[in-house]
Protein backbone atom coordinates (compact mmCIF):
# COMPACT_ATOMS: atom_id res chain seq x y z
CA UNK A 1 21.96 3.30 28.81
CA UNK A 2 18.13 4.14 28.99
CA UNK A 3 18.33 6.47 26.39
CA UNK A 4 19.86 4.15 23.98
CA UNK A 5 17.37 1.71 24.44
CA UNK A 6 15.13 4.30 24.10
CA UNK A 7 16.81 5.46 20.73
CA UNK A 8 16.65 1.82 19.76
CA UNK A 9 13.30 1.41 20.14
CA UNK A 10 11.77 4.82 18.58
CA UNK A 11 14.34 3.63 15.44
CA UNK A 12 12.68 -0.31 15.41
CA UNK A 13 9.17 1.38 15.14
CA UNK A 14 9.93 3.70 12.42
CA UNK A 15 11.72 0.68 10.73
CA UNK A 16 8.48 -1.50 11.17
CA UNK A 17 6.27 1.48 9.95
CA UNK A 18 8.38 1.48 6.98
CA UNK A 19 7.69 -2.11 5.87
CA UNK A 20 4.18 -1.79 6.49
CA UNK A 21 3.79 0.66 4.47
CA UNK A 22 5.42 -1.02 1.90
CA UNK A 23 3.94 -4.18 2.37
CA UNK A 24 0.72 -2.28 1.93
CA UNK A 25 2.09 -0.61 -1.43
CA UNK A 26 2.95 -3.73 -2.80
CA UNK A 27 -0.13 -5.56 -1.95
CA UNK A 28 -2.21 -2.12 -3.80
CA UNK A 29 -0.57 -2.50 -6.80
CA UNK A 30 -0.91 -6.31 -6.95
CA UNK A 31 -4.75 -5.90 -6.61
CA UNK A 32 -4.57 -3.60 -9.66
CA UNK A 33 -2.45 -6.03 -11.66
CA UNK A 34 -5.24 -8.17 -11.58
CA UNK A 35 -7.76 -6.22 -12.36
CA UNK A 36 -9.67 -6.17 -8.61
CA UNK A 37 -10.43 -3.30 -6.74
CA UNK A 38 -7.94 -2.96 -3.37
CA UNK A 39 -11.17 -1.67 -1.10
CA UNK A 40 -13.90 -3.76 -2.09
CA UNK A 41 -12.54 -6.73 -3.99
CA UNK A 42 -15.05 -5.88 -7.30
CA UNK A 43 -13.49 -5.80 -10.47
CA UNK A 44 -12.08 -2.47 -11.67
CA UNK A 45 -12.18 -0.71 -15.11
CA UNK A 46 -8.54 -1.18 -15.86
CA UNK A 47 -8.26 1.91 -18.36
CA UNK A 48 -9.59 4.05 -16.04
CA UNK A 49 -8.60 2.88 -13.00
CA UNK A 50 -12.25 3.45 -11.26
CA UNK A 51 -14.28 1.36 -9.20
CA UNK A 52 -18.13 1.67 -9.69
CA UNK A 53 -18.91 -0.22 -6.79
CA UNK A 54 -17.10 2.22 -4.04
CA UNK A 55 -17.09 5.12 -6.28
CA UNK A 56 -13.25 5.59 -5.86
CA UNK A 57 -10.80 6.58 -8.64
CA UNK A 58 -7.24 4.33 -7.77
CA UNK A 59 -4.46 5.39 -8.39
CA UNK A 60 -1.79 3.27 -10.12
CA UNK A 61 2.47 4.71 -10.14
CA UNK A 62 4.18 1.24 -10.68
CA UNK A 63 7.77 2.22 -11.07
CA UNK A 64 9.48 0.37 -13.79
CA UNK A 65 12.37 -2.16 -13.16
């Protein structure tokens, strides 16, 4: 019985990991849709994809539907 639980448990976290991960996907690529840099909230270079402000180069693999 206290393995099952156990089992239960250990599944529920990886299932919550999952959709936080996700949620943190989606919410990356959104920032990039609209132009604004996910980190630092400064406007990005859309062709490039780079932030001047935090130096970072994004990276953008919108799958399409």
């Amino acid at each position: 019985m206290i393995a099952s639980e156990e089992a239960k448990r250990k599944l529920n976290s990886k299932k919550m990991i999952k959709k936080q991960e996700d949620a943190e996907k989606r919410i990356y690529e959104e920032c990039i849709d609209f132009r604004i840099c996910p980190y630092c909230g400064e406007d990005i270079d859309i062709i490039s994809l780079y932030c001047i402000k935090c130096d970072r180069q994004l990276i953008y693999q919108r799958k399409l539907r």
